[in-house]
PDB file of N, CA and C in Angstrom:
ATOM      1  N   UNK A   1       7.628  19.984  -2.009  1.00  0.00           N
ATOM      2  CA  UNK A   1       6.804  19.355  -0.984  1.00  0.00           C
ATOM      3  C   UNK A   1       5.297  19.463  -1.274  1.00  0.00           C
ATOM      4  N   UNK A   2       4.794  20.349  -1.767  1.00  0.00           N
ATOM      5  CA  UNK A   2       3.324  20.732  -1.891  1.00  0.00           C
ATOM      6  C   UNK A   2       2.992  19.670  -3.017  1.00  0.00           C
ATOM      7  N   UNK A   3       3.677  19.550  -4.264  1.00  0.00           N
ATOM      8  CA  UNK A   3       3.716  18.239  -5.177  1.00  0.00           C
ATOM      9  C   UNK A   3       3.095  17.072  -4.376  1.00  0.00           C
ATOM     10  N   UNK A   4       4.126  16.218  -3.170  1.00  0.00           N
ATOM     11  CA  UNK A   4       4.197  15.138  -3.058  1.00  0.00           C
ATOM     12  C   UNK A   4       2.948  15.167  -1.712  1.00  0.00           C
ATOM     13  N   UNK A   5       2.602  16.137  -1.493  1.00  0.00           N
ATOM     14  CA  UNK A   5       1.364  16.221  -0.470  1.00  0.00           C
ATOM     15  C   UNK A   5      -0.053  16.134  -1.279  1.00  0.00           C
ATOM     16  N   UNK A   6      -0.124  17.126  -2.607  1.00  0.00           N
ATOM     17  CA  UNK A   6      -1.300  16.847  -3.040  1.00  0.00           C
ATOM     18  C   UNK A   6      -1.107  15.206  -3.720  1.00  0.00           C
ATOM     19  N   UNK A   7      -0.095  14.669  -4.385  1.00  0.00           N
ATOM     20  CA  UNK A   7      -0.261  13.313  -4.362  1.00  0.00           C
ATOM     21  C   UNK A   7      -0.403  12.449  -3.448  1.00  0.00           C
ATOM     22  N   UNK A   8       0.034  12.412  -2.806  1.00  0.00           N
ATOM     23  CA  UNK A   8       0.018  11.921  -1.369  1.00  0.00           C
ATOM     24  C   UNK A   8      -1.419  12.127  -1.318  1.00  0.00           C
ATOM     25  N   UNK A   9      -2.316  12.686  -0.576  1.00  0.00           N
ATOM     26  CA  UNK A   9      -3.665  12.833  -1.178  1.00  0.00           C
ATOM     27  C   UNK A   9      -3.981  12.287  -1.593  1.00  0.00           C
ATOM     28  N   UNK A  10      -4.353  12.462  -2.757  1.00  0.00           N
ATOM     29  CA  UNK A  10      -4.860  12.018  -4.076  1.00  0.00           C
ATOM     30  C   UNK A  10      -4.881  10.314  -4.109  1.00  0.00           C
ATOM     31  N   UNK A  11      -3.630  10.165  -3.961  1.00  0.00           N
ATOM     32  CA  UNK A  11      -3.214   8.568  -3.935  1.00  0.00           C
ATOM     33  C   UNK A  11      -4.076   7.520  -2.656  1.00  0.00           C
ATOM     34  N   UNK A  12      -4.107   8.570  -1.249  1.00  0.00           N
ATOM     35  CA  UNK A  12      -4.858   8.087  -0.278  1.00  0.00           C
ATOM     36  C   UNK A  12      -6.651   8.184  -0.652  1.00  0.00           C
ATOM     37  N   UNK A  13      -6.407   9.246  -1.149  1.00  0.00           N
ATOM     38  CA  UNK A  13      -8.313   9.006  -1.518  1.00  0.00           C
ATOM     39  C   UNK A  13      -8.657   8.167  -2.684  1.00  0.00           C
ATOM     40  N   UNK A  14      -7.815   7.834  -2.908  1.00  0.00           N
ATOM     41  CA  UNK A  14      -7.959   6.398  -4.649  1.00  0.00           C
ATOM     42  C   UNK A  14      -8.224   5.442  -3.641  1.00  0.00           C
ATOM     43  N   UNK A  15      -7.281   4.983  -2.754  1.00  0.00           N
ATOM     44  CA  UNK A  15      -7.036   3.545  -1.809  1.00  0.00           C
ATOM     45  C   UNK A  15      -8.260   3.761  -0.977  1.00  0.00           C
ATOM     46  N   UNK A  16      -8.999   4.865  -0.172  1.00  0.00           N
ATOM     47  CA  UNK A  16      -9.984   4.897   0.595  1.00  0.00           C
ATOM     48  C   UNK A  16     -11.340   4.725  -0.596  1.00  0.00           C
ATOM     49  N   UNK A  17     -11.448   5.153  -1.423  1.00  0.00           N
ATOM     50  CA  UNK A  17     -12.549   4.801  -2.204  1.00  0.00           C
ATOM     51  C   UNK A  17     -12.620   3.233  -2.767  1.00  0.00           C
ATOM     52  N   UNK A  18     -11.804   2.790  -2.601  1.00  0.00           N
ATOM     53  CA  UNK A  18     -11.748   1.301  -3.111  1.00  0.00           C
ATOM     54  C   UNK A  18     -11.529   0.658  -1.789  1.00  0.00           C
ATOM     55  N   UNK A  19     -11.828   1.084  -0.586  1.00  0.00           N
ATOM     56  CA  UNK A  19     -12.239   0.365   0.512  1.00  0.00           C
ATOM     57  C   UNK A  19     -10.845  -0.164   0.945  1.00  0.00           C
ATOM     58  N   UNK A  20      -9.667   0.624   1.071  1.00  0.00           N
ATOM     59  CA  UNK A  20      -8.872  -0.070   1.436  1.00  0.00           C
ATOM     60  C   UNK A  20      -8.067  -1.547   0.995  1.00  0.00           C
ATOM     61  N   UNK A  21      -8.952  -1.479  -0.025  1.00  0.00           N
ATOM     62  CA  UNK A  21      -8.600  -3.000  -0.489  1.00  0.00           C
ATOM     63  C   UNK A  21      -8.962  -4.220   0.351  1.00  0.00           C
ATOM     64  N   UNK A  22     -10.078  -4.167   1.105  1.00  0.00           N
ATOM     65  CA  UNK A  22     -10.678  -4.799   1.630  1.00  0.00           C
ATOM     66  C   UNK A  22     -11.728  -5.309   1.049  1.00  0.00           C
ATOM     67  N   UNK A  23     -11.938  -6.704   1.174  1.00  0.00           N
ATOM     68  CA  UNK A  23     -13.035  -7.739   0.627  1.00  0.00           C
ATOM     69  C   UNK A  23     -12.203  -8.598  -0.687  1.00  0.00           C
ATOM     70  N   UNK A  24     -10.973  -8.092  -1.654  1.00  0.00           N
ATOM     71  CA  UNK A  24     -10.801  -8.260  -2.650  1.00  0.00           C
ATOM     72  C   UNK A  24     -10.336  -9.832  -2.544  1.00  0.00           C
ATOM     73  N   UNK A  25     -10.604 -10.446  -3.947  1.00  0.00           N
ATOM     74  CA  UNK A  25     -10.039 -11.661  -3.766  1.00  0.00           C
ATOM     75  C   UNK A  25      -8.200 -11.468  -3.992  1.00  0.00           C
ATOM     76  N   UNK A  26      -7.935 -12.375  -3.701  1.00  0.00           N
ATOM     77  CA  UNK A  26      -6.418 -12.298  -3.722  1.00  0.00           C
ATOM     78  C   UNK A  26      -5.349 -11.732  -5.044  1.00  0.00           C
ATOM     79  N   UNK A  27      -5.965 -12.322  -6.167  1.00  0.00           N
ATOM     80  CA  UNK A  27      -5.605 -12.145  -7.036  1.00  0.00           C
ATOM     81  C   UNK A  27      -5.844 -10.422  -7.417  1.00  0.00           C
ATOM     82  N   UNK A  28      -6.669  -9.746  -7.320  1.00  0.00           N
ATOM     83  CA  UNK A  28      -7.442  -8.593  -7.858  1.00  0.00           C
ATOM     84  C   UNK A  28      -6.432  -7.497  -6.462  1.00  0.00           C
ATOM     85  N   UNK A  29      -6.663  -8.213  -5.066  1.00  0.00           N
ATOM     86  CA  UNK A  29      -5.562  -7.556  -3.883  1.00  0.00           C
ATOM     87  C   UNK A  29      -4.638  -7.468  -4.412  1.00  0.00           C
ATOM     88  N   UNK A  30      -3.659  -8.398  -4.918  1.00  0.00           N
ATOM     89  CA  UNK A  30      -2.244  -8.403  -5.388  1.00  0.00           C
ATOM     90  C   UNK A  30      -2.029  -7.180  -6.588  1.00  0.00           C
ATOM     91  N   UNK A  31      -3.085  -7.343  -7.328  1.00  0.00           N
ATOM     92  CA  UNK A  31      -2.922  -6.130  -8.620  1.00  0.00           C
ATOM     93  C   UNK A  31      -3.036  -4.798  -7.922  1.00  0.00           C
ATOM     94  N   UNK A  32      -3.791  -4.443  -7.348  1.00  0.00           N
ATOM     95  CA  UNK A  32      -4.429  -3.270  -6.306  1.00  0.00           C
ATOM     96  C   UNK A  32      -2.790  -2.918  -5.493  1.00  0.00           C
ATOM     97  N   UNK A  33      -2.660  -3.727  -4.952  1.00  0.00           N
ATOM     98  CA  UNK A  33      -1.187  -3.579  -3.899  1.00  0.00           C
ATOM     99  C   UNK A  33      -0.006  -2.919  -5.255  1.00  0.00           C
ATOM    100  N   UNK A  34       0.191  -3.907  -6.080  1.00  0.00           N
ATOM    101  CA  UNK A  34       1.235  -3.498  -6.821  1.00  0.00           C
ATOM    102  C   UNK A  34       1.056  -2.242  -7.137  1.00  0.00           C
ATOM    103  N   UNK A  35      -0.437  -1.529  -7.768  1.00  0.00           N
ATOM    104  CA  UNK A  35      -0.294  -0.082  -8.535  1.00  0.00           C
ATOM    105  C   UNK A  35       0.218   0.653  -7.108  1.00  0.00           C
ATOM    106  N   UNK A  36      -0.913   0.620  -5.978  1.00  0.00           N
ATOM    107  CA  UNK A  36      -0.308   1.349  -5.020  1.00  0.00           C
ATOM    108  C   UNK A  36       0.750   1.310  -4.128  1.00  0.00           C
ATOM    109  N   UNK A  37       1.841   0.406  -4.043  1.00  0.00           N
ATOM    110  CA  UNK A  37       2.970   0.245  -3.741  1.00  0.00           C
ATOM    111  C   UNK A  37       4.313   1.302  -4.656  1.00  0.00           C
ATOM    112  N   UNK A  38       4.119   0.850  -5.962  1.00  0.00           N
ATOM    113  CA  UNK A  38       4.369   1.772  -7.210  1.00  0.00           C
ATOM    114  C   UNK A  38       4.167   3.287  -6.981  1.00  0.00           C
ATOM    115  N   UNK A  39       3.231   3.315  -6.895  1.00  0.00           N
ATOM    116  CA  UNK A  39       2.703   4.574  -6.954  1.00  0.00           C
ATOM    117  C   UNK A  39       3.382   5.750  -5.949  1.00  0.00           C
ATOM    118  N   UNK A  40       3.643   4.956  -4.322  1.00  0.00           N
ATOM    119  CA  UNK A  40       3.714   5.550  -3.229  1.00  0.00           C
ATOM    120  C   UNK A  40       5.465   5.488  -3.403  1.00  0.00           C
ATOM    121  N   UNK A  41       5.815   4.428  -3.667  1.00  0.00           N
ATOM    122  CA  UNK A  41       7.400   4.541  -4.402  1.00  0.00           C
ATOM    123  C   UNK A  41       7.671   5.360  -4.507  1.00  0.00           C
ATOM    124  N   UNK A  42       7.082   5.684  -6.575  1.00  0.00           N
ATOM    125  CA  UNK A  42       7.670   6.886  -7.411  1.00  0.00           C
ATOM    126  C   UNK A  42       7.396   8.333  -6.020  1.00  0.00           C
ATOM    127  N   UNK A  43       6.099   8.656  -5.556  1.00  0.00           N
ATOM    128  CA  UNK A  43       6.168   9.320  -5.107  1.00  0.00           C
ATOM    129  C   UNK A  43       7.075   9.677  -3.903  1.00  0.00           C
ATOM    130  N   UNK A  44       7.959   8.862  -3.081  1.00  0.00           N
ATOM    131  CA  UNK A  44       8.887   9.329  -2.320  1.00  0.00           C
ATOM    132  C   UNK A  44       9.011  10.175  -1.492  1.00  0.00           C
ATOM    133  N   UNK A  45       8.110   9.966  -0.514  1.00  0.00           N
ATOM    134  CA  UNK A  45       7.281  11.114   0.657  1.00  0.00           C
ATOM    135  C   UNK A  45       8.736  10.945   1.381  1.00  0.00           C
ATOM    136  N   UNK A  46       9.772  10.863   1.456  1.00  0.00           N
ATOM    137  CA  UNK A  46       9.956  10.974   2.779  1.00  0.00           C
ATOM    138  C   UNK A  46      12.198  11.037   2.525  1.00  0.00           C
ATOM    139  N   UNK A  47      12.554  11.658   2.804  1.00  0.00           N
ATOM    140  CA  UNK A  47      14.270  11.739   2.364  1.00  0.00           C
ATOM    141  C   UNK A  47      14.984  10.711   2.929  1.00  0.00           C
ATOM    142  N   UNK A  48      14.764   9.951   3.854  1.00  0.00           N
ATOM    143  CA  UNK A  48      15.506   8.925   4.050  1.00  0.00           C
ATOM    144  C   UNK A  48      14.338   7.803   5.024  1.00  0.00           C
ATOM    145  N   UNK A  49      14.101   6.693   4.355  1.00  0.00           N
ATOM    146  CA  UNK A  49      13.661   5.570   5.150  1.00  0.00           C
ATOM    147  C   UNK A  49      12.279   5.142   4.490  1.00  0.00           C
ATOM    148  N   UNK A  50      12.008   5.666   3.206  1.00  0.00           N
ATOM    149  CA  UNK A  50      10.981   5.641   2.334  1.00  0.00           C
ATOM    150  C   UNK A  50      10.831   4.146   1.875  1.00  0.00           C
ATOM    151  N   UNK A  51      11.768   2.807   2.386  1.00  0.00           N
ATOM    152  CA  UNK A  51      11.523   1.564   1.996  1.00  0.00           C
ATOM    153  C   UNK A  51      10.988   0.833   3.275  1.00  0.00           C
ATOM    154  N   UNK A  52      11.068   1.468   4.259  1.00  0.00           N
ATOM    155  CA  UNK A  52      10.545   0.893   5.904  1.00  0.00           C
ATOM    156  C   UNK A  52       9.320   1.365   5.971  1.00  0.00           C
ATOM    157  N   UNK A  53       9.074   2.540   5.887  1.00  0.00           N
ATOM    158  CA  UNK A  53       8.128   2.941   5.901  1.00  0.00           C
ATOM    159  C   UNK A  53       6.852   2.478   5.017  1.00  0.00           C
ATOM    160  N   UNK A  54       7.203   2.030   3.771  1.00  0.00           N
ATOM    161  CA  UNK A  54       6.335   1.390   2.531  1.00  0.00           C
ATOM    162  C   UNK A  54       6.070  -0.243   2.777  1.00  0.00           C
ATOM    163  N   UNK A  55       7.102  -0.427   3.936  1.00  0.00           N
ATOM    164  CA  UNK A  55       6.527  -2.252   3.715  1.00  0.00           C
ATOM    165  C   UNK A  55       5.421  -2.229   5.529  1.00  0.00           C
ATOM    166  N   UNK A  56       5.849  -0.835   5.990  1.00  0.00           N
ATOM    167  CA  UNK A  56       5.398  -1.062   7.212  1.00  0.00           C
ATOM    168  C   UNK A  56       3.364  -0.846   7.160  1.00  0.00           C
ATOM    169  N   UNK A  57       3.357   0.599   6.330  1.00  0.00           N
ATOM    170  CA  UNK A  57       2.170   0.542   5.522  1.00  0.00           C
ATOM    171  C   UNK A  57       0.957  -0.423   5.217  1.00  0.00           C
ATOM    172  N   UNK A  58       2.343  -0.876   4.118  1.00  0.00           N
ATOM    173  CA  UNK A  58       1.693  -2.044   3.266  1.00  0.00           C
ATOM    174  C   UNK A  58       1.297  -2.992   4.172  1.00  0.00           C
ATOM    175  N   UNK A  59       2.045  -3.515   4.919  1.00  0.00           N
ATOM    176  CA  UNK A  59       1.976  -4.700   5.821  1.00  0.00           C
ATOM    177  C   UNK A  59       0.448  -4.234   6.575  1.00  0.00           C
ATOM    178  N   UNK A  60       0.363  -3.332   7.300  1.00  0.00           N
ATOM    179  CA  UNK A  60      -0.887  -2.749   8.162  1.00  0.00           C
ATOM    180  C   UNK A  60      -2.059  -3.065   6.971  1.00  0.00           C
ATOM    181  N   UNK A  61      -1.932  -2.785   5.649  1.00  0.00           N
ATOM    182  CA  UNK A  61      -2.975  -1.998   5.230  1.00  0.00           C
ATOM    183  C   UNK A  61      -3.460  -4.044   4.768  1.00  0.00           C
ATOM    184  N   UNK A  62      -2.376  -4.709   4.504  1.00  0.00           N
ATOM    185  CA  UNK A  62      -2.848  -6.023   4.127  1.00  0.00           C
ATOM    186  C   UNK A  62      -3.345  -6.717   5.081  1.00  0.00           C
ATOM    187  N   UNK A  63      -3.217  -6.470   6.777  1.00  0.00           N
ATOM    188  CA  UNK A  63      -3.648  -7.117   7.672  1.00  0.00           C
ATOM    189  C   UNK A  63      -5.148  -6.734   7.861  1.00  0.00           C
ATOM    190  N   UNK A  64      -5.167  -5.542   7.687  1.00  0.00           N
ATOM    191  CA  UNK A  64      -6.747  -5.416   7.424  1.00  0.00           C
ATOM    192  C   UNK A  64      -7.853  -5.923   6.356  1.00  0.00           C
ATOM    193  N   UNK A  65      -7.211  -6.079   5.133  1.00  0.00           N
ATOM    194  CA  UNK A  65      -7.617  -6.676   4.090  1.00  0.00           C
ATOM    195  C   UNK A  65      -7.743  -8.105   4.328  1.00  0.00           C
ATOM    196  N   UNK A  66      -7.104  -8.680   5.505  1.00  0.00           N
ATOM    197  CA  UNK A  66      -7.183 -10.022   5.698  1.00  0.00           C
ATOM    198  C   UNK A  66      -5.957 -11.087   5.107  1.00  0.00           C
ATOM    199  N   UNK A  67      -5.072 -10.112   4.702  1.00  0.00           N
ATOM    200  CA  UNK A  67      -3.644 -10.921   4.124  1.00  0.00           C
ATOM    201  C   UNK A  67      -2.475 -10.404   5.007  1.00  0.00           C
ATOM    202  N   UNK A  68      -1.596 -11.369   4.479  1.00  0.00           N
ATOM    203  CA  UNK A  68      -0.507 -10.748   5.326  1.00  0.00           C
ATOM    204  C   UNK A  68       0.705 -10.758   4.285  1.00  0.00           C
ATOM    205  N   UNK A  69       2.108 -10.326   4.436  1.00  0.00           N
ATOM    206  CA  UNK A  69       2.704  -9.633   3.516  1.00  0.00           C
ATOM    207  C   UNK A  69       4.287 -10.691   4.207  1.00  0.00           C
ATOM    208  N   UNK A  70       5.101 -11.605   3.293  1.00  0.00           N
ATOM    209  CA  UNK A  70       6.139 -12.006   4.196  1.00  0.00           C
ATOM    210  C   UNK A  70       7.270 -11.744   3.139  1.00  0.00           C
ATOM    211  N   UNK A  71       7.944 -10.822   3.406  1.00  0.00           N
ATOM    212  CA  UNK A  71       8.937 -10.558   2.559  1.00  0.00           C
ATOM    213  C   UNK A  71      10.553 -11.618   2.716  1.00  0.00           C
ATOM    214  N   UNK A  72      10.190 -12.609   3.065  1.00  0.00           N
ATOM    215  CA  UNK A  72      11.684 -12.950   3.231  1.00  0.00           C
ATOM    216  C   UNK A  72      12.228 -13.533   2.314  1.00  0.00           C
ATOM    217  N   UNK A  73      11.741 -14.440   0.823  1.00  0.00           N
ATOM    218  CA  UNK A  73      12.165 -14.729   0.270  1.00  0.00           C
ATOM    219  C   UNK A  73      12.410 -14.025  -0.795  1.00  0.00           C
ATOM    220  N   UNK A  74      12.580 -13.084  -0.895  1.00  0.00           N
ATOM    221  CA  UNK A  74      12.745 -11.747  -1.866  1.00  0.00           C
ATOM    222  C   UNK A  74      13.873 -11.699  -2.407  1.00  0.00           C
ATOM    223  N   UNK A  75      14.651 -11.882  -3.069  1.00  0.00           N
ATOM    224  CA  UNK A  75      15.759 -11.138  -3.490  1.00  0.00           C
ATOM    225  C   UNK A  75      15.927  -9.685  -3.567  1.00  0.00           C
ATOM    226  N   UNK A  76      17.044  -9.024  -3.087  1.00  0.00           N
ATOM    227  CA  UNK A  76      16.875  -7.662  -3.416  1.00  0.00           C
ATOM    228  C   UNK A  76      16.896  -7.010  -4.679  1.00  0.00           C
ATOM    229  N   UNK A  77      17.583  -7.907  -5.790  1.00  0.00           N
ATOM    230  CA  UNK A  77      17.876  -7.352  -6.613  1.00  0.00           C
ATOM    231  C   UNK A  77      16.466  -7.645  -7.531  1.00  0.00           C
ATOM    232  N   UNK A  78      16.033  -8.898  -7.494  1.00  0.00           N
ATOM    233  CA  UNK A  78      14.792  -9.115  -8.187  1.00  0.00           C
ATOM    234  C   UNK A  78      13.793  -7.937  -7.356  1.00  0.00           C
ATOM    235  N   UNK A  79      13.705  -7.417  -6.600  1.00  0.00           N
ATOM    236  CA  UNK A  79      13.079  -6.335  -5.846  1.00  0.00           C
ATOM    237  C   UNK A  79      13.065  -5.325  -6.300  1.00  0.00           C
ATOM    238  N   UNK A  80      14.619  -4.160  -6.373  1.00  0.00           N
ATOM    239  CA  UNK A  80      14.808  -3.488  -7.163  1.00  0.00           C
ATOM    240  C   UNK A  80      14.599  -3.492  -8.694  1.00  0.00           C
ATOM    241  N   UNK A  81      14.445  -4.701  -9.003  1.00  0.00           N
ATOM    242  CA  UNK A  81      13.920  -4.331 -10.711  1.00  0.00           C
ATOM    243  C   UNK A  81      13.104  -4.052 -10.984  1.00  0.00           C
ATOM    244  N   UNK A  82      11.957  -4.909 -10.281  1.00  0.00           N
ATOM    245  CA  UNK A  82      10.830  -4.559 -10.215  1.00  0.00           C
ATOM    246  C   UNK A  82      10.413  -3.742  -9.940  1.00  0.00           C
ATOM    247  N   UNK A  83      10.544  -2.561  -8.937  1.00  0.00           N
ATOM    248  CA  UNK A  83      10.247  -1.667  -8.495  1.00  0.00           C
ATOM    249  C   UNK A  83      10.497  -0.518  -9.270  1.00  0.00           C
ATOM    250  N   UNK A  84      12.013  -0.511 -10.281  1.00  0.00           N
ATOM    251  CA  UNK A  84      12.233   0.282 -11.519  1.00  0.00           C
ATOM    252  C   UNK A  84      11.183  -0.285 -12.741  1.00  0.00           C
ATOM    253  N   UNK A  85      11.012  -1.329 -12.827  1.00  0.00           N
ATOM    254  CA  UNK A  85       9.920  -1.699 -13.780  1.00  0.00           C
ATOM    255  C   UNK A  85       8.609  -0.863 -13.632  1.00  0.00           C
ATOM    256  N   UNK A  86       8.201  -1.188 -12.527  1.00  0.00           N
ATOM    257  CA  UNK A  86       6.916  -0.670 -12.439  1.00  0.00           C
ATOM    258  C   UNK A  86       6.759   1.034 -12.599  1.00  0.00           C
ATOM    259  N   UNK A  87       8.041   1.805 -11.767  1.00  0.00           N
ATOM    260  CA  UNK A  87       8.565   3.074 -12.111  1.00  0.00           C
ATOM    261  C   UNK A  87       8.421   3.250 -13.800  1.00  0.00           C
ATOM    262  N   UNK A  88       8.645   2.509 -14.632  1.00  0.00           N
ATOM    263  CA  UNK A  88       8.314   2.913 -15.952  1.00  0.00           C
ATOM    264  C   UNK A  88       7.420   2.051 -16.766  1.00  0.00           C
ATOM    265  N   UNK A  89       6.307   2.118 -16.078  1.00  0.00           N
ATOM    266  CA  UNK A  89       5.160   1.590 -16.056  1.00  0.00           C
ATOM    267  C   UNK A  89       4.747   0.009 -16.505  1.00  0.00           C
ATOM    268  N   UNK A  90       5.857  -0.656 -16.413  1.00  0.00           N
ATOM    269  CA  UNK A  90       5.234  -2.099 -16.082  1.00  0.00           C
ATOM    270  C   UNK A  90       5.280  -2.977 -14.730  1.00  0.00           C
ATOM    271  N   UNK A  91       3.873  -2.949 -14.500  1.00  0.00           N
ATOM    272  CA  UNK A  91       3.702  -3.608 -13.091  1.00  0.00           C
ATOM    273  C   UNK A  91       4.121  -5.069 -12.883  1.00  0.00           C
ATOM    274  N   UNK A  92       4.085  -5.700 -14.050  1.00  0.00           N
ATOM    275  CA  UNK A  92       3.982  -7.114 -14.195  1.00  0.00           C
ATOM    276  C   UNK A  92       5.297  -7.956 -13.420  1.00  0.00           C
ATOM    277  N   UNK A  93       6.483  -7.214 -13.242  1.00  0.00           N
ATOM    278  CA  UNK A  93       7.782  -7.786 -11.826  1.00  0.00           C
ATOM    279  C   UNK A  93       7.163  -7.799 -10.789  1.00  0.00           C
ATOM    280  N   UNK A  94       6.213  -6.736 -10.459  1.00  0.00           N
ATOM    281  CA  UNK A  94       5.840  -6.266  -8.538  1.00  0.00           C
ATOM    282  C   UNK A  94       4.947  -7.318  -8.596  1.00  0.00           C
ATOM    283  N   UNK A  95       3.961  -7.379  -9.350  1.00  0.00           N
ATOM    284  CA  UNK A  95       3.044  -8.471  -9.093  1.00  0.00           C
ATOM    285  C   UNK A  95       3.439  -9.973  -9.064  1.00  0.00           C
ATOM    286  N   UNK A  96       4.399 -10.137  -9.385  1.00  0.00           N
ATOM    287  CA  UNK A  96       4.936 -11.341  -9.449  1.00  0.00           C
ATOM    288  C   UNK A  96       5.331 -11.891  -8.098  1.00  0.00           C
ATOM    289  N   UNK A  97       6.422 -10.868  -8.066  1.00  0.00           N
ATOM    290  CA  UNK A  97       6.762 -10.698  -6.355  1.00  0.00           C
ATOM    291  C   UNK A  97       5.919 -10.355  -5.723  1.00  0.00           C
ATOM    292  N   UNK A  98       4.967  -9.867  -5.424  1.00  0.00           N
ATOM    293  CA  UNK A  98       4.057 -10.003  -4.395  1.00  0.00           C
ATOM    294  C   UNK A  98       2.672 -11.104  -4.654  1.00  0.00           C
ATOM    295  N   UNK A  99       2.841 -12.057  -5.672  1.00  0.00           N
ATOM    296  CA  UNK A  99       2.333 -13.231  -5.689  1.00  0.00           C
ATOM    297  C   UNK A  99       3.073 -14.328  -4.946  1.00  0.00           C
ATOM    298  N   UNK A 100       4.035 -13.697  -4.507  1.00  0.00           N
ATOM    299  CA  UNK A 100       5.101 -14.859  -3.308  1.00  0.00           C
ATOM    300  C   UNK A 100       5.247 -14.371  -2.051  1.00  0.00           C
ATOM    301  N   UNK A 101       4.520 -13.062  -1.805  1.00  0.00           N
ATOM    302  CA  UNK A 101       4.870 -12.656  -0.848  1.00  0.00           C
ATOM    303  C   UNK A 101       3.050 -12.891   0.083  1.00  0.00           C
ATOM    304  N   UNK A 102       2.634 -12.170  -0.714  1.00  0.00           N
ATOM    305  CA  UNK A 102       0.891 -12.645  -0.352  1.00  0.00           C
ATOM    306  C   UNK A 102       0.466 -13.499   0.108  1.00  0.00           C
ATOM    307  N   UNK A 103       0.317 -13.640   1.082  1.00  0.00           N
ATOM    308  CA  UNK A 103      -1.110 -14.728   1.720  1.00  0.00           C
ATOM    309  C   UNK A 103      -2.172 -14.249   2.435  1.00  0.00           C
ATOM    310  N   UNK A 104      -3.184 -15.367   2.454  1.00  0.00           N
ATOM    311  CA  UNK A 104      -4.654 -14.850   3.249  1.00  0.00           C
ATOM    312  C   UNK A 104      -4.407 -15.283   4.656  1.00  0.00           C
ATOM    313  N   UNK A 105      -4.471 -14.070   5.335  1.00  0.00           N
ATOM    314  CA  UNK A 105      -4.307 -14.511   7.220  1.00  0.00           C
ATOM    315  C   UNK A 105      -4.855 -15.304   7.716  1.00  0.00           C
ATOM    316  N   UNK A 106      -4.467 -16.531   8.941  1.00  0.00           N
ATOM    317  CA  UNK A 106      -5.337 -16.983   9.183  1.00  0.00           C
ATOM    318  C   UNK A 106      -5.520 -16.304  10.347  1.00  0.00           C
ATOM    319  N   UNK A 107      -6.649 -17.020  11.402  1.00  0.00           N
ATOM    320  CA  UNK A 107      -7.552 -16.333  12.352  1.00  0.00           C
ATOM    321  C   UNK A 107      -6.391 -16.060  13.385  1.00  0.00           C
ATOM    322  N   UNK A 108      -5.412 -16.795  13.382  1.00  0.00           N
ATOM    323  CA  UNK A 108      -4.028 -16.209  15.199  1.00  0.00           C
ATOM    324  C   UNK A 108      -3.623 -14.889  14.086  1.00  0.00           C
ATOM    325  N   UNK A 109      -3.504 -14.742  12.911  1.00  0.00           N
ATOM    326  CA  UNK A 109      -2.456 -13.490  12.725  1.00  0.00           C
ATOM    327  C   UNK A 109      -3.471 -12.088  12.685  1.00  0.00           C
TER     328      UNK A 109
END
């Protein structure tokens, strides 16, 4: 536990120094989202519900950034690969998928 707390940390003061990912253009958001989506993954704060919890996050942290996050056309399995991809360090699946999932909010959302 002390592991996944000082990462945990660590990982939150990366995302707060880069402003939340706020202001970014979309493209540069989407790269930003993928490392830290990845990141909060591998790390696995939590023994059961660690995939609700990561889109619920994410979702908050993109509404502030001014995007919003729509996971429905996802496949799971194209999901899971990606998510093992990026686990051994290629981001280039997550970003893909979250180039379909990404949009810029408009002013009702």
């Amino acid at each position: 536990m002390p592991n996944i707390e000082k990462e945990g940390n660590a990982l939150l003061q990366d995302l707060e120094e880069e402003g939340y990912l706020v202001g970014l253009a979309q493209d540069k958001f989407i790269e930003r989202l993928a490392h830290y989506y990845c990141e909060i993954n591998v790390l696995h704060p939590f023994r059961l519900g660690n995939g609700m919890a990561q889109r619920i996050f994410f979702e908050q942290l993109a509404i502030h950034a001014g995007y919003t996050l729509d996971w429905r056309n996802i496949a799971v399995d194209a999901w899971n690969q990606a998510n093992q991809s990026g686990a051994m360090g290629d981001l280039s699946p997550l970003r893909t998928i979250f180039r379909k999932v990404v949009s810029e909010a408009t002013e009702t959302e």
